[in-house]
Protein backbone atom coordinates (compact mmCIF):
# COMPACT_ATOMS: atom_id res chain seq x y z
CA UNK A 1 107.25 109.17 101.00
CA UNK A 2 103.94 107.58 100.62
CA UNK A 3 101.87 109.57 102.14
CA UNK A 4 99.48 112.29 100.36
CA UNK A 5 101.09 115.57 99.46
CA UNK A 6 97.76 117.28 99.72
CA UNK A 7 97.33 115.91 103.12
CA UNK A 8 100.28 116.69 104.27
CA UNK A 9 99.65 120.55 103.51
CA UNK A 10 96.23 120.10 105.29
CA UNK A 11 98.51 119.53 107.82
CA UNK A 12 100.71 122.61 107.21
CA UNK A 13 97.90 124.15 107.64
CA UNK A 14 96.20 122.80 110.56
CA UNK A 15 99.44 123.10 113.02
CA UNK A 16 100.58 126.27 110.97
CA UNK A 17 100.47 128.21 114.26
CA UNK A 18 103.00 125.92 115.76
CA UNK A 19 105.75 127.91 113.18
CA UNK A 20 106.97 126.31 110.22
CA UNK A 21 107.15 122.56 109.81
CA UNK A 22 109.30 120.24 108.07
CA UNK A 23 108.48 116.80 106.57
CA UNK A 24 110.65 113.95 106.81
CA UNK A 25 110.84 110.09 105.97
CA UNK A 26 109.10 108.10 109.02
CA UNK A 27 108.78 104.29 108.30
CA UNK A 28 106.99 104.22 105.83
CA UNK A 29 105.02 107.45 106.26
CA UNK A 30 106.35 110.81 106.86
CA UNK A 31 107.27 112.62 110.17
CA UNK A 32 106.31 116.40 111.03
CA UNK A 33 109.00 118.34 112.98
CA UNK A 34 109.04 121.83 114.53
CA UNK A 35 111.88 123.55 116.09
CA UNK A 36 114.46 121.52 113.80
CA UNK A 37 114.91 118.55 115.42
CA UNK A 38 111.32 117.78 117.55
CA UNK A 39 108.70 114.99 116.20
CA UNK A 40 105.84 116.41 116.49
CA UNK A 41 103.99 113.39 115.14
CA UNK A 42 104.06 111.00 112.54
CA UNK A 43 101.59 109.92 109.59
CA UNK A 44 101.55 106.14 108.57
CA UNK A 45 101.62 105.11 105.07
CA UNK A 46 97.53 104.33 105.66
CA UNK A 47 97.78 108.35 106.50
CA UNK A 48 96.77 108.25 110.29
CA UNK A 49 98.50 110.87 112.25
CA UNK A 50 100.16 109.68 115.31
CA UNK A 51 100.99 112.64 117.89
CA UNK A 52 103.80 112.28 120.29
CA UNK A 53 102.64 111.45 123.55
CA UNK A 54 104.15 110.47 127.02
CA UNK A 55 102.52 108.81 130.58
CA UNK A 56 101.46 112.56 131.22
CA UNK A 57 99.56 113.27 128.28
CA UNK A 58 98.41 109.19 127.29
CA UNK A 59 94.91 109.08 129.30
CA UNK A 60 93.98 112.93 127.79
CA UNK A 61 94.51 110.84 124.16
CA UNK A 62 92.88 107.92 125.18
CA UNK A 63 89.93 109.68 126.59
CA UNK A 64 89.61 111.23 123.28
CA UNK A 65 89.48 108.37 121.60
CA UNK A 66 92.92 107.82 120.19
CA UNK A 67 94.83 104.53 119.94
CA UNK A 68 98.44 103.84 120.11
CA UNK A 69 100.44 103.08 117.00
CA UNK A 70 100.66 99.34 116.33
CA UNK A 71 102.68 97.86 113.79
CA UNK A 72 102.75 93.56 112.90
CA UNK A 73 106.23 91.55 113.91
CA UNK A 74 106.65 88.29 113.91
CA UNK A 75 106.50 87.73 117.74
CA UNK A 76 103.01 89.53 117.47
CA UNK A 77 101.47 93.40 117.49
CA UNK A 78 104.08 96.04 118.80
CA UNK A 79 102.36 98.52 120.73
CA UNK A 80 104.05 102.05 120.85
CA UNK A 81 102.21 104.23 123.20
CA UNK A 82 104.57 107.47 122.92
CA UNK A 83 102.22 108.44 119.59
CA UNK A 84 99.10 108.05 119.64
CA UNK A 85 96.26 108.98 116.90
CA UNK A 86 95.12 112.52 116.22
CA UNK A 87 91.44 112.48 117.77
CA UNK A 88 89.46 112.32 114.05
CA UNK A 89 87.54 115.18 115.34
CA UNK A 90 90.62 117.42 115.52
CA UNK A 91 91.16 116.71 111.85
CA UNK A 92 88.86 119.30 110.32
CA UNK A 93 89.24 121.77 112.86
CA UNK A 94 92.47 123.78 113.29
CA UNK A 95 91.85 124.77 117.11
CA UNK A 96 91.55 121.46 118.44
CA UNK A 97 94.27 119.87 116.01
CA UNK A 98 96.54 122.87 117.80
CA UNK A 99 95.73 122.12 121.29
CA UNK A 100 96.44 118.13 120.66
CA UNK A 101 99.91 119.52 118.81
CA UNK A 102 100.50 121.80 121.69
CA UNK A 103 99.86 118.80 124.19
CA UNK A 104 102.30 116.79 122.12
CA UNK A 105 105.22 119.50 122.06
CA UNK A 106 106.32 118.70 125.86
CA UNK A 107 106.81 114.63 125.01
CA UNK A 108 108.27 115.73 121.89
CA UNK A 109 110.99 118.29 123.19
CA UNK A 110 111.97 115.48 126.06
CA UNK A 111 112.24 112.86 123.09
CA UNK A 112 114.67 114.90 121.38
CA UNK A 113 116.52 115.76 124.27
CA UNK A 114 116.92 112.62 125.05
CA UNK A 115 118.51 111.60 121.65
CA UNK A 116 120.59 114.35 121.35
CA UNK A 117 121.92 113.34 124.99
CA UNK A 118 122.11 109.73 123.99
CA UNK A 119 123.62 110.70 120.88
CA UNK A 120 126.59 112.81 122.32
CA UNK A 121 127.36 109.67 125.03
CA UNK A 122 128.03 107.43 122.19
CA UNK A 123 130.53 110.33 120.50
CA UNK A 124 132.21 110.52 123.21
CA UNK A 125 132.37 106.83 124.13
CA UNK A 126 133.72 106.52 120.56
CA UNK A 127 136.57 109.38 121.33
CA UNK A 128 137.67 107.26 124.06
C-alpha cells in the first residue's frame, strides 16, 4: 500500500466512532471498511480521501466543496462520482469527518449489497 501509515491512523482515529476499521488494497491507495465488507471510502496513492457517495448524498459533497475521483485513460479523464473527496475542512476535525462518514455509510451499505447480490447471481449461474 502506498499510502502513509501515519495517515491512515489519523484516520483510525478520526472515524473511530464508526467501530473498528479495516484497511485494504484500493488501486493504488488503500480502502477503509466498516462492518466487514462496506467501503467506507478510499485514499489515493496522492493520499486524498474519497468517501462513498450516491445521487442522494452527491450535491451535500459538492456543496462542500468536494470533487469526484478522476483517474487518466486513454480515451480521456474517468469521472467516478460514487466517491467523492473528504471536505479538507473535515480533515482536522473528528465531528465533521464523522458526519461526512456517517453520510457515506447509506451509499456504502447499498454498494455492498449490491455486490454481494451480484456476486451470488454469478454462483449460481455457474451451478447451472
Amino acid at each position: 500500500m502506498a499510502v502513509d501509515p501515519d495517515f491512515l491512523e489519523h484516520l483510525r482515529d478520526l472515524f473511530a466512532d464508526l467501530g473498528p476499521l479495516r484497511v485494504g488494497r484500493m488501486f493504488s491507495g488503500a480502502a477503509l471498511y466498516v462492518e466487514e465488507d462496506v467501503t467506507i471510502a478510499m485514499i489515493s496513492a496522492s493520499g486524498t480521501i474519497y468517501m462513498k457517495s450516491d445521487a442522494t448524498t452527491e450535491a451535500a459533497f459538492r456543496t462542500a466543496g468536494s470533487e469526484p475521483f478522476t483517474y487518466a485513460r486513454k480515451t480521456g479523464p474517468r469521472v467516478v462520482p460514487s466517491l467523492m473527496s473528504l471536505p479538507e475542512s473535515a480533515l482536522d476535525d473528528p465531528e465533521e469527518a464523522l458526519h461526512w462518514a456517517r453520510l457515506s455509510l447509506g451509499p456504502a451499505r447499498a454498494a455492498a449489497l449490491a455486490k454481494r447480490a451480484a456476486k451470488a447471481r454469478r454462483a449460481a449461474s455457474q451451478k447451472g
